[in-house]
PDB file of N, CA and C in Angstrom:
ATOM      1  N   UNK A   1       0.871  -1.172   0.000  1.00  0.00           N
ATOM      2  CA  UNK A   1       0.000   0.000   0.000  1.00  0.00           C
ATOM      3  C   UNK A   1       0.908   1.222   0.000  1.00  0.00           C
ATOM      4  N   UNK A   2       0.684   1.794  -0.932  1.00  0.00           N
ATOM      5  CA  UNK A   2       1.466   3.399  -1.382  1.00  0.00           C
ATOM      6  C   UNK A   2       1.190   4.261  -0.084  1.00  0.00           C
ATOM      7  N   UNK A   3       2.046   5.573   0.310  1.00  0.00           N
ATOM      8  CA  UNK A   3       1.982   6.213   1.595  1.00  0.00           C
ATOM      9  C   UNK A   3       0.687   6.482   1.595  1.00  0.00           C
ATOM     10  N   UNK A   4       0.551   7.491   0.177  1.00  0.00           N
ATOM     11  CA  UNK A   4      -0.398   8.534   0.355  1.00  0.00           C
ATOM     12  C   UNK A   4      -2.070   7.208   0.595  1.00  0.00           C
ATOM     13  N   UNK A   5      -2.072   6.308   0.050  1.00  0.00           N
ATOM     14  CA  UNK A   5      -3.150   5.328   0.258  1.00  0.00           C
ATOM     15  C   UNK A   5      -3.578   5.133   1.813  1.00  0.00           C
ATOM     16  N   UNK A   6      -2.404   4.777   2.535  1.00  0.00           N
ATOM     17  CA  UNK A   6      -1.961   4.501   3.924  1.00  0.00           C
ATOM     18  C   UNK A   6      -2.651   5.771   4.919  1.00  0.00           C
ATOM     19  N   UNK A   7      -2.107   7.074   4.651  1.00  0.00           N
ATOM     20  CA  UNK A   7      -2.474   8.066   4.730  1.00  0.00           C
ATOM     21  C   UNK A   7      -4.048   8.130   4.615  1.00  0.00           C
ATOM     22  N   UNK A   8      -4.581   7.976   3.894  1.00  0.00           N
ATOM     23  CA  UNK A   8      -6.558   8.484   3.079  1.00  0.00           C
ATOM     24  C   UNK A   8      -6.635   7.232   4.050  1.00  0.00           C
ATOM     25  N   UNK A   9      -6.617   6.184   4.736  1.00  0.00           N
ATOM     26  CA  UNK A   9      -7.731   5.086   5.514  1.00  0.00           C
ATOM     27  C   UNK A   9      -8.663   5.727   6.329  1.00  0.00           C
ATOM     28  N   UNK A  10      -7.762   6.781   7.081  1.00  0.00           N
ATOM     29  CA  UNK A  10      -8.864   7.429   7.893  1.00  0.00           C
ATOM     30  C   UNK A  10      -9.727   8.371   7.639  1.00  0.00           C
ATOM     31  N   UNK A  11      -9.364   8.491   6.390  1.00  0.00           N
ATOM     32  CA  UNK A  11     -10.976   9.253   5.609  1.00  0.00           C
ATOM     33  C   UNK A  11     -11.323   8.454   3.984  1.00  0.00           C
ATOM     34  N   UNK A  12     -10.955   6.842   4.489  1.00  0.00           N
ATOM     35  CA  UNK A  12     -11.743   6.319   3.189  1.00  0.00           C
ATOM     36  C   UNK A  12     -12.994   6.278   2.192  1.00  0.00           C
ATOM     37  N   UNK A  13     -13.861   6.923   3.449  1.00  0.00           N
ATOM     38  CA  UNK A  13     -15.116   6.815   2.548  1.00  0.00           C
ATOM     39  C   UNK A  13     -15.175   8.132   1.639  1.00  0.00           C
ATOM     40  N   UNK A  14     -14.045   9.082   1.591  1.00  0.00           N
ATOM     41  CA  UNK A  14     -14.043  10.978   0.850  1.00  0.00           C
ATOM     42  C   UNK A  14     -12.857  10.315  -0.487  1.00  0.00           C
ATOM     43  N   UNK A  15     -12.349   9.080  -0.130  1.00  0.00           N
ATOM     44  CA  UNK A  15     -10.859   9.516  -1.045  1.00  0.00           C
ATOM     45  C   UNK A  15     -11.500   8.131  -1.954  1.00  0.00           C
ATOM     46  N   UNK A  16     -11.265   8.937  -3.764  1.00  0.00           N
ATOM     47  CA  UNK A  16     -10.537   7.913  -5.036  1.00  0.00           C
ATOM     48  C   UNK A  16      -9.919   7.053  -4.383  1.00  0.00           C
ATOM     49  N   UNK A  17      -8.846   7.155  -4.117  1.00  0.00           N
ATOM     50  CA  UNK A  17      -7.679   5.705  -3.904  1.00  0.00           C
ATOM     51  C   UNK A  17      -7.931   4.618  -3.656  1.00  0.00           C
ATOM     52  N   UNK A  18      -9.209   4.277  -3.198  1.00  0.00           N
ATOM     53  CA  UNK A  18      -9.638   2.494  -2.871  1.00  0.00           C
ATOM     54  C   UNK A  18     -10.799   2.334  -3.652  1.00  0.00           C
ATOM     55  N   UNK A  19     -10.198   1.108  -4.167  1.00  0.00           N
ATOM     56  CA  UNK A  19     -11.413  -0.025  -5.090  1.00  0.00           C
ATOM     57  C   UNK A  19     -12.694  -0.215  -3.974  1.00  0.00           C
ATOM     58  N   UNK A  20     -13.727  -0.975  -5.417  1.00  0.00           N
ATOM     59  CA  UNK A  20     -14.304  -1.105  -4.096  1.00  0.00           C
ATOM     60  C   UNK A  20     -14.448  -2.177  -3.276  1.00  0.00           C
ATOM     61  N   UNK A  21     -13.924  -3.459  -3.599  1.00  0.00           N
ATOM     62  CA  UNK A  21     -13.179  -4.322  -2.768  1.00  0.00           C
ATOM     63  C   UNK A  21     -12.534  -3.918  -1.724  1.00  0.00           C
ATOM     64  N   UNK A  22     -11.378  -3.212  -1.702  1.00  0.00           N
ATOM     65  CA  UNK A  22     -11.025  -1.911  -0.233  1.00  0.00           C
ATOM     66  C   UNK A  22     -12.102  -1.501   0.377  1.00  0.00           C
ATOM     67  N   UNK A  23     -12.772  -0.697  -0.044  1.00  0.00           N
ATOM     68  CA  UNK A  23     -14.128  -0.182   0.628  1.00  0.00           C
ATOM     69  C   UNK A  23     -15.194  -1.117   1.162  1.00  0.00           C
ATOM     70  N   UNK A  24     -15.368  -2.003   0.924  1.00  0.00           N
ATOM     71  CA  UNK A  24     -16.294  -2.968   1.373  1.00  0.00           C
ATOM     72  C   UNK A  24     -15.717  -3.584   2.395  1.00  0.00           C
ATOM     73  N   UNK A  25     -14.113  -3.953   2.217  1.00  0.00           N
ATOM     74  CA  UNK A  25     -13.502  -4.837   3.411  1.00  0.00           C
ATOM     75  C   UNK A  25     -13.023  -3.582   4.761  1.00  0.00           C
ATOM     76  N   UNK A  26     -12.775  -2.345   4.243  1.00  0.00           N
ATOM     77  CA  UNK A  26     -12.427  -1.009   5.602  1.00  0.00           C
ATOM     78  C   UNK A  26     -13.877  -1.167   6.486  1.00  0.00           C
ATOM     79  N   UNK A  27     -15.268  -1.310   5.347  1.00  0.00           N
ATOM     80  CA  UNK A  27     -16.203  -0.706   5.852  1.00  0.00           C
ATOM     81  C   UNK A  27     -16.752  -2.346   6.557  1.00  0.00           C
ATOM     82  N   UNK A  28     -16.558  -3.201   6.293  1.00  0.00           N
ATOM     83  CA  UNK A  28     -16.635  -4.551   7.213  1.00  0.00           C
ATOM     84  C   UNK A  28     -15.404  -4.740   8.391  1.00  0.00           C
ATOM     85  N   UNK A  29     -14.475  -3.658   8.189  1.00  0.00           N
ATOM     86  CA  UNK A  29     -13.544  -3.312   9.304  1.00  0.00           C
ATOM     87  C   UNK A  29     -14.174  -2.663  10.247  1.00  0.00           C
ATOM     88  N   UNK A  30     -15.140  -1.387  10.083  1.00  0.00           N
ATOM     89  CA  UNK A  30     -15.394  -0.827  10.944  1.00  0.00           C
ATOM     90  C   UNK A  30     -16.918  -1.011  11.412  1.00  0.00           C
ATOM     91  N   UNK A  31     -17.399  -1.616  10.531  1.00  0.00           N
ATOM     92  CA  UNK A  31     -18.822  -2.511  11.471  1.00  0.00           C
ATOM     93  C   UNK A  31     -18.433  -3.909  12.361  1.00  0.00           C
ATOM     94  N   UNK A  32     -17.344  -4.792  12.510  1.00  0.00           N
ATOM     95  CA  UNK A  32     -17.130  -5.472  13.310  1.00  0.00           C
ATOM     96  C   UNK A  32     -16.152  -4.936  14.280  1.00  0.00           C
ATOM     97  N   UNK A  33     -15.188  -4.011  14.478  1.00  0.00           N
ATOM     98  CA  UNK A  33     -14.769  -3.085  15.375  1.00  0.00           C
ATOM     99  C   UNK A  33     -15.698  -2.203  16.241  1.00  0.00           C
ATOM    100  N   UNK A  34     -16.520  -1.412  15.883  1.00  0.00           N
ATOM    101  CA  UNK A  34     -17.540  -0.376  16.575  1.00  0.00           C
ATOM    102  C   UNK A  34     -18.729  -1.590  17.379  1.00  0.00           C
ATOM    103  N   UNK A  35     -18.801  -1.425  18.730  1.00  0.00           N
ATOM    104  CA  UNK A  35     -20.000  -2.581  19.272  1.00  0.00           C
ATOM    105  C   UNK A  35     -21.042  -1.872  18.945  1.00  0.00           C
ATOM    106  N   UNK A  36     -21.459  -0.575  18.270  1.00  0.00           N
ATOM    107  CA  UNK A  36     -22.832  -0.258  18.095  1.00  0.00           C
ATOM    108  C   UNK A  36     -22.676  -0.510  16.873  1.00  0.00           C
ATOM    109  N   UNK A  37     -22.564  -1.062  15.951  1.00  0.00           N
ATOM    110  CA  UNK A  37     -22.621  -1.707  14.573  1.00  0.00           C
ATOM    111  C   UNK A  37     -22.382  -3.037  14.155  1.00  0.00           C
ATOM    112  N   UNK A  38     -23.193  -3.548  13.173  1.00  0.00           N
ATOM    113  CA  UNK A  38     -23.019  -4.862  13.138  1.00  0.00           C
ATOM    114  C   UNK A  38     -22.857  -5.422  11.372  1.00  0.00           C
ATOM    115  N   UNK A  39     -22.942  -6.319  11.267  1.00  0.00           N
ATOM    116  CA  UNK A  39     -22.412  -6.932   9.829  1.00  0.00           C
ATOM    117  C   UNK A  39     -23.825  -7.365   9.321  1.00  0.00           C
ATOM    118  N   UNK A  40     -25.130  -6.875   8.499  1.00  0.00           N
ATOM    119  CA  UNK A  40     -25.887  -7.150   8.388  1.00  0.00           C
ATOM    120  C   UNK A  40     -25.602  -8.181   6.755  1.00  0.00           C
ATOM    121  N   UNK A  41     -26.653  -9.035   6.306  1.00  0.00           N
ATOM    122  CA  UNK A  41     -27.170  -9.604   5.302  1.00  0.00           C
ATOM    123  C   UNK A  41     -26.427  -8.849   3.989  1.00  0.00           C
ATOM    124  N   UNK A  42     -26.984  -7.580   3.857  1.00  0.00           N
ATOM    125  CA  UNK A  42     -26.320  -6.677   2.501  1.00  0.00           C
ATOM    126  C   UNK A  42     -25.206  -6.500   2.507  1.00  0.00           C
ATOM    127  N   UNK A  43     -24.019  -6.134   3.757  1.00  0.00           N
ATOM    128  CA  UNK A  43     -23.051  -6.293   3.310  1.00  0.00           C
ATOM    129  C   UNK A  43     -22.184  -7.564   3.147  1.00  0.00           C
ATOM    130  N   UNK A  44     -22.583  -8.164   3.673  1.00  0.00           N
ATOM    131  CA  UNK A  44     -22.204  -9.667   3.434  1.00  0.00           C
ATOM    132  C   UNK A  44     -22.330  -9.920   1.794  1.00  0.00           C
ATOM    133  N   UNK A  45     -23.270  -9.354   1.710  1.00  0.00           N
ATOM    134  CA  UNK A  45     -23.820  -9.966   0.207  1.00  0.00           C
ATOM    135  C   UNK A  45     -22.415  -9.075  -0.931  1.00  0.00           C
ATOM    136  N   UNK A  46     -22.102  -8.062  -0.186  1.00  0.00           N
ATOM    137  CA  UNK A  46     -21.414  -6.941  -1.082  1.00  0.00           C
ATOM    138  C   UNK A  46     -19.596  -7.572  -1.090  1.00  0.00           C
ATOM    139  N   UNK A  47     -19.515  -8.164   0.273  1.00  0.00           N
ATOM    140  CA  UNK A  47     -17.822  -8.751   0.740  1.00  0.00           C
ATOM    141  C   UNK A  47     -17.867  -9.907  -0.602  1.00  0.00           C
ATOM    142  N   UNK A  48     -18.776 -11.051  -0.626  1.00  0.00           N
ATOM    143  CA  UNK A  48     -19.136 -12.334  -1.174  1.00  0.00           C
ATOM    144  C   UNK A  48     -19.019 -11.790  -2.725  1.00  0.00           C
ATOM    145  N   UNK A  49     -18.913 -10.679  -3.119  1.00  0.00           N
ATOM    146  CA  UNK A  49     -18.991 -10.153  -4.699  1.00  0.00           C
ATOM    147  C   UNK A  49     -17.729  -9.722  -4.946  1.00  0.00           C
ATOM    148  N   UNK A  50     -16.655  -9.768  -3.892  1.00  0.00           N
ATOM    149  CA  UNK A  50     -15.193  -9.502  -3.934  1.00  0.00           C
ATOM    150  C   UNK A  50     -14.351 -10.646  -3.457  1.00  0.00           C
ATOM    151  N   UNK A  51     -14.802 -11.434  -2.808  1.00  0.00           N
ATOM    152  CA  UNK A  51     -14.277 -12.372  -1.588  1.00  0.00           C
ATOM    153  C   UNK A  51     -14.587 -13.818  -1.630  1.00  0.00           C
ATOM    154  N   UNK A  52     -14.096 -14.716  -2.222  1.00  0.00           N
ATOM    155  CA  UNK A  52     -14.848 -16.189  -1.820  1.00  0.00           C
ATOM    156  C   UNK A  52     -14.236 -15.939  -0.205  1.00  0.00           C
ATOM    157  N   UNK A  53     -14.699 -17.457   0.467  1.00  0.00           N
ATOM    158  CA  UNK A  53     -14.908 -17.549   1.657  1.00  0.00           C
ATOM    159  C   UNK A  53     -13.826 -17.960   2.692  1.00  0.00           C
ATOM    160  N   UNK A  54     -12.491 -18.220   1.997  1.00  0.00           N
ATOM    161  CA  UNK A  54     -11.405 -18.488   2.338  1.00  0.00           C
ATOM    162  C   UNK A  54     -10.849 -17.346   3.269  1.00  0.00           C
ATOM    163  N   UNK A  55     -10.969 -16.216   1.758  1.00  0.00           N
ATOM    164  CA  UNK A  55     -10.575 -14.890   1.729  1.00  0.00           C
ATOM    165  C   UNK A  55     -11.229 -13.913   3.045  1.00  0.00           C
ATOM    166  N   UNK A  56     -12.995 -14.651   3.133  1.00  0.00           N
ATOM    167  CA  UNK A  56     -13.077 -13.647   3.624  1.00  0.00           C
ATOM    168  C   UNK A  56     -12.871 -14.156   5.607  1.00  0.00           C
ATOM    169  N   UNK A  57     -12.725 -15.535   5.716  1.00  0.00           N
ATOM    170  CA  UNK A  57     -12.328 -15.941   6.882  1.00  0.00           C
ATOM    171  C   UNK A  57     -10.690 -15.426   7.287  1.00  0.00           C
ATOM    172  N   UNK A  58      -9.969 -15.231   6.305  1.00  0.00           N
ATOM    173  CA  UNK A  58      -8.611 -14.392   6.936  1.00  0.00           C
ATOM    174  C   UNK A  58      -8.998 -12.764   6.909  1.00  0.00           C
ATOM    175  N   UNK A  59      -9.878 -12.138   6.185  1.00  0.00           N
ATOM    176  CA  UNK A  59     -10.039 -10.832   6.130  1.00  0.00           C
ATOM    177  C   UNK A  59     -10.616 -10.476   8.022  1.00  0.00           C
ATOM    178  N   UNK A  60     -11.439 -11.456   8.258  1.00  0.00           N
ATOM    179  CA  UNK A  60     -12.606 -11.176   9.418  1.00  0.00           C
ATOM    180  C   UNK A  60     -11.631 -11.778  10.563  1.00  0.00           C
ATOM    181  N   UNK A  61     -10.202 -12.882  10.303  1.00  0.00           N
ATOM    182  CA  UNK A  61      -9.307 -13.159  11.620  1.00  0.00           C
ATOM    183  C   UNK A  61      -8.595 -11.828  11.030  1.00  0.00           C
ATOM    184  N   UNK A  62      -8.139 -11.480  10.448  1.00  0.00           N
ATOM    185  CA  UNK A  62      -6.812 -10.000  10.425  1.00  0.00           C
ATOM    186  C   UNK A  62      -7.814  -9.194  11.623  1.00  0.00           C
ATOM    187  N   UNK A  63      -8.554  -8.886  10.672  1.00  0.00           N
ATOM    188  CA  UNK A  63      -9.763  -7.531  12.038  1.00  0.00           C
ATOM    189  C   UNK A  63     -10.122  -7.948  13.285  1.00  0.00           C
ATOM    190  N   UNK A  64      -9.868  -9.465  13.584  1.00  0.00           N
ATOM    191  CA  UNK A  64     -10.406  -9.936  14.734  1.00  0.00           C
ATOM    192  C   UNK A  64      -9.111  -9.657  15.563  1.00  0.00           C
ATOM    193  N   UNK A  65      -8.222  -9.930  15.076  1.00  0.00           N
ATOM    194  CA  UNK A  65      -6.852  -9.875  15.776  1.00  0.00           C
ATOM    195  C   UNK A  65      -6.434  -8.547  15.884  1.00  0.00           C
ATOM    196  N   UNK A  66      -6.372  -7.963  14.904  1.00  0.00           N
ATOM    197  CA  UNK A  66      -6.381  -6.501  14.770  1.00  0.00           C
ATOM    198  C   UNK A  66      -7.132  -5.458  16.440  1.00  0.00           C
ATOM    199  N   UNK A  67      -8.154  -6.234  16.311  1.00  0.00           N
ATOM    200  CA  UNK A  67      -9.228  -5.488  17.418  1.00  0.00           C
ATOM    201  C   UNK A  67      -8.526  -6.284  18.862  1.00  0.00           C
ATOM    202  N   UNK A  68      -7.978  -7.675  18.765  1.00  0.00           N
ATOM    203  CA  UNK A  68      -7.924  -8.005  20.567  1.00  0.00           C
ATOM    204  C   UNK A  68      -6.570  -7.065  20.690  1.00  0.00           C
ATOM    205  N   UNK A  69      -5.233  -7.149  19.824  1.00  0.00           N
ATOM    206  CA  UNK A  69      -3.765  -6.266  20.377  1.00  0.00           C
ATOM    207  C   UNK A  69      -4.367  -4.562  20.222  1.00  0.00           C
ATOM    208  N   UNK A  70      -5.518  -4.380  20.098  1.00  0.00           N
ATOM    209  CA  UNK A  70      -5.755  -2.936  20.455  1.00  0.00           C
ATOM    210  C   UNK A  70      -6.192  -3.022  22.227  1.00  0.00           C
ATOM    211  N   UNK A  71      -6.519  -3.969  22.589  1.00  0.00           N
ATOM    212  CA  UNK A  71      -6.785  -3.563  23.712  1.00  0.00           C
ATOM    213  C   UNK A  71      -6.054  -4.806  24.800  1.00  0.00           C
ATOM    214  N   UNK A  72      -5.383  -5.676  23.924  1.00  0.00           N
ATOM    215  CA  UNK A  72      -4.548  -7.029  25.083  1.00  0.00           C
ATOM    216  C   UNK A  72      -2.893  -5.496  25.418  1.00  0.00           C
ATOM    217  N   UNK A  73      -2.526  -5.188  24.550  1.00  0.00           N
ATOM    218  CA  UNK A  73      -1.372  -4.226  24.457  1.00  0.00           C
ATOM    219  C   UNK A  73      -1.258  -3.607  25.592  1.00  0.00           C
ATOM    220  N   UNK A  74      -2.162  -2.299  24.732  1.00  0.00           N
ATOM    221  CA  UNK A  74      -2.424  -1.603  25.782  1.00  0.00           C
ATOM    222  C   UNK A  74      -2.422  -1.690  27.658  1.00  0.00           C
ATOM    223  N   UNK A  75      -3.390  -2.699  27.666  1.00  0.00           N
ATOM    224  CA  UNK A  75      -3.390  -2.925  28.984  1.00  0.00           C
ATOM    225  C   UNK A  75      -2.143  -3.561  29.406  1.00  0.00           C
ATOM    226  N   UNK A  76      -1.540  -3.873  29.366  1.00  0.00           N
ATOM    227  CA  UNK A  76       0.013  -4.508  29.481  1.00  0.00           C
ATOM    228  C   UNK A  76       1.047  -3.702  29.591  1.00  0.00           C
ATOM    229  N   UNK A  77       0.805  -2.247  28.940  1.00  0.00           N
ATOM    230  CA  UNK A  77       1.794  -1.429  28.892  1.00  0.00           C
ATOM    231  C   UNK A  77       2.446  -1.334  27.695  1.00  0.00           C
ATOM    232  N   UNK A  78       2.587  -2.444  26.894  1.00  0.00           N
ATOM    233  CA  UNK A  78       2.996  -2.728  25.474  1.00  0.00           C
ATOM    234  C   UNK A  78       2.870  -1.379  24.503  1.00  0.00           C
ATOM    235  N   UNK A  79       3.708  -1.010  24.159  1.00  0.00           N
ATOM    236  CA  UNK A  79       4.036   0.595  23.305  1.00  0.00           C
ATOM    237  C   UNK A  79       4.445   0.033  22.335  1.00  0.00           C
ATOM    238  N   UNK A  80       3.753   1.026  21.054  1.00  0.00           N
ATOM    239  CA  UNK A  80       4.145   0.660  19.293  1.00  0.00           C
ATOM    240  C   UNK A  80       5.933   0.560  19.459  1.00  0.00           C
ATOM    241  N   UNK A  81       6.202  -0.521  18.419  1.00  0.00           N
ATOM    242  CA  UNK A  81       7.666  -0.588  18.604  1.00  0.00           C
ATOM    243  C   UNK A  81       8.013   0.516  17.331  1.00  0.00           C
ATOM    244  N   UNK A  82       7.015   1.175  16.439  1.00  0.00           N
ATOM    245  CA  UNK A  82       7.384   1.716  15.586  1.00  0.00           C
ATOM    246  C   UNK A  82       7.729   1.580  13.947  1.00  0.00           C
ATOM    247  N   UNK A  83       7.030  -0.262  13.383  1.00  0.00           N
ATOM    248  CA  UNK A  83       6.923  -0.395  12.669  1.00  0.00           C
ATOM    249  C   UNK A  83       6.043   0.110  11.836  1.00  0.00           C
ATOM    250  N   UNK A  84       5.368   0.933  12.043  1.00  0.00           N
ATOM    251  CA  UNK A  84       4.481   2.055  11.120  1.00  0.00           C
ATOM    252  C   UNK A  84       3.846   2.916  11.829  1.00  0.00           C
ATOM    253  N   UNK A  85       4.725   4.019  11.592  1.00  0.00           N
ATOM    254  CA  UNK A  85       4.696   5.348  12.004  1.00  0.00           C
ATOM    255  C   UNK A  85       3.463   5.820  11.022  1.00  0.00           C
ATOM    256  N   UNK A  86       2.732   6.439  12.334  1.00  0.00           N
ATOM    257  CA  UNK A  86       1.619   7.407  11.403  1.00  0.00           C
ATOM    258  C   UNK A  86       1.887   9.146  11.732  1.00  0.00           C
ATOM    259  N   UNK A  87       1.593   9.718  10.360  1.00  0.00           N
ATOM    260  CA  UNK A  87       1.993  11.433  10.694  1.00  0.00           C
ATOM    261  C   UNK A  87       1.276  11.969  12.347  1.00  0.00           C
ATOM    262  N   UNK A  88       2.141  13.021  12.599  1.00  0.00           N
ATOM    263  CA  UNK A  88       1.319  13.512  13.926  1.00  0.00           C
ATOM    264  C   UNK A  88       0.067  14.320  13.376  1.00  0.00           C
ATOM    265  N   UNK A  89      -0.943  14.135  14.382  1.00  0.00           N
ATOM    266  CA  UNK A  89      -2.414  15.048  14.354  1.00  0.00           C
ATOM    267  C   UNK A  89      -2.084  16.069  14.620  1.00  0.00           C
TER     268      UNK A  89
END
């Protein structure tokens, strides 16, 4: 993934730069991350038009795993070692 790509995630749904394969799998990123959102029927139907089922069982463990070292880390004390630096806010 190119910087400037890397860069636009946190305003994917405003930026060109992602297919919509990207967009379907960020936006099934952030309905199984957020507990007030959930993975309904339609988007399922939308992942399954990019994704056989292999694909989309490592897409849904990356985000699953993704989501427990956001909060196993943390509580541990565990600090980014710095393999991807994001610009300062």
């Amino acid at each position: 993934m190119g910087e400037a790509k890397l860069l636009a995630v946190a305003n994917w749904r405003h930026s060109d730069l992602f297919s919509e394969a990207e967009r379907v799998a960020l936006e099934y990123a952030e309905r199984i991350t957020f507990t007030d959102q959930r993975v309904d029927d339609a988007l399922f139907a939308r992942l399954k038009a990019h994704y056989d089922e292999p694909q989309l069982v490592e897409l849904t463990a990356a985000i699953a795993f993704e989501n427990f070292r956001s909060k196993f880390n943390p509580s541990l004390g565990i600090e980014a070692q710095g393999f991807c630096p994001l610009p300062p806010r």
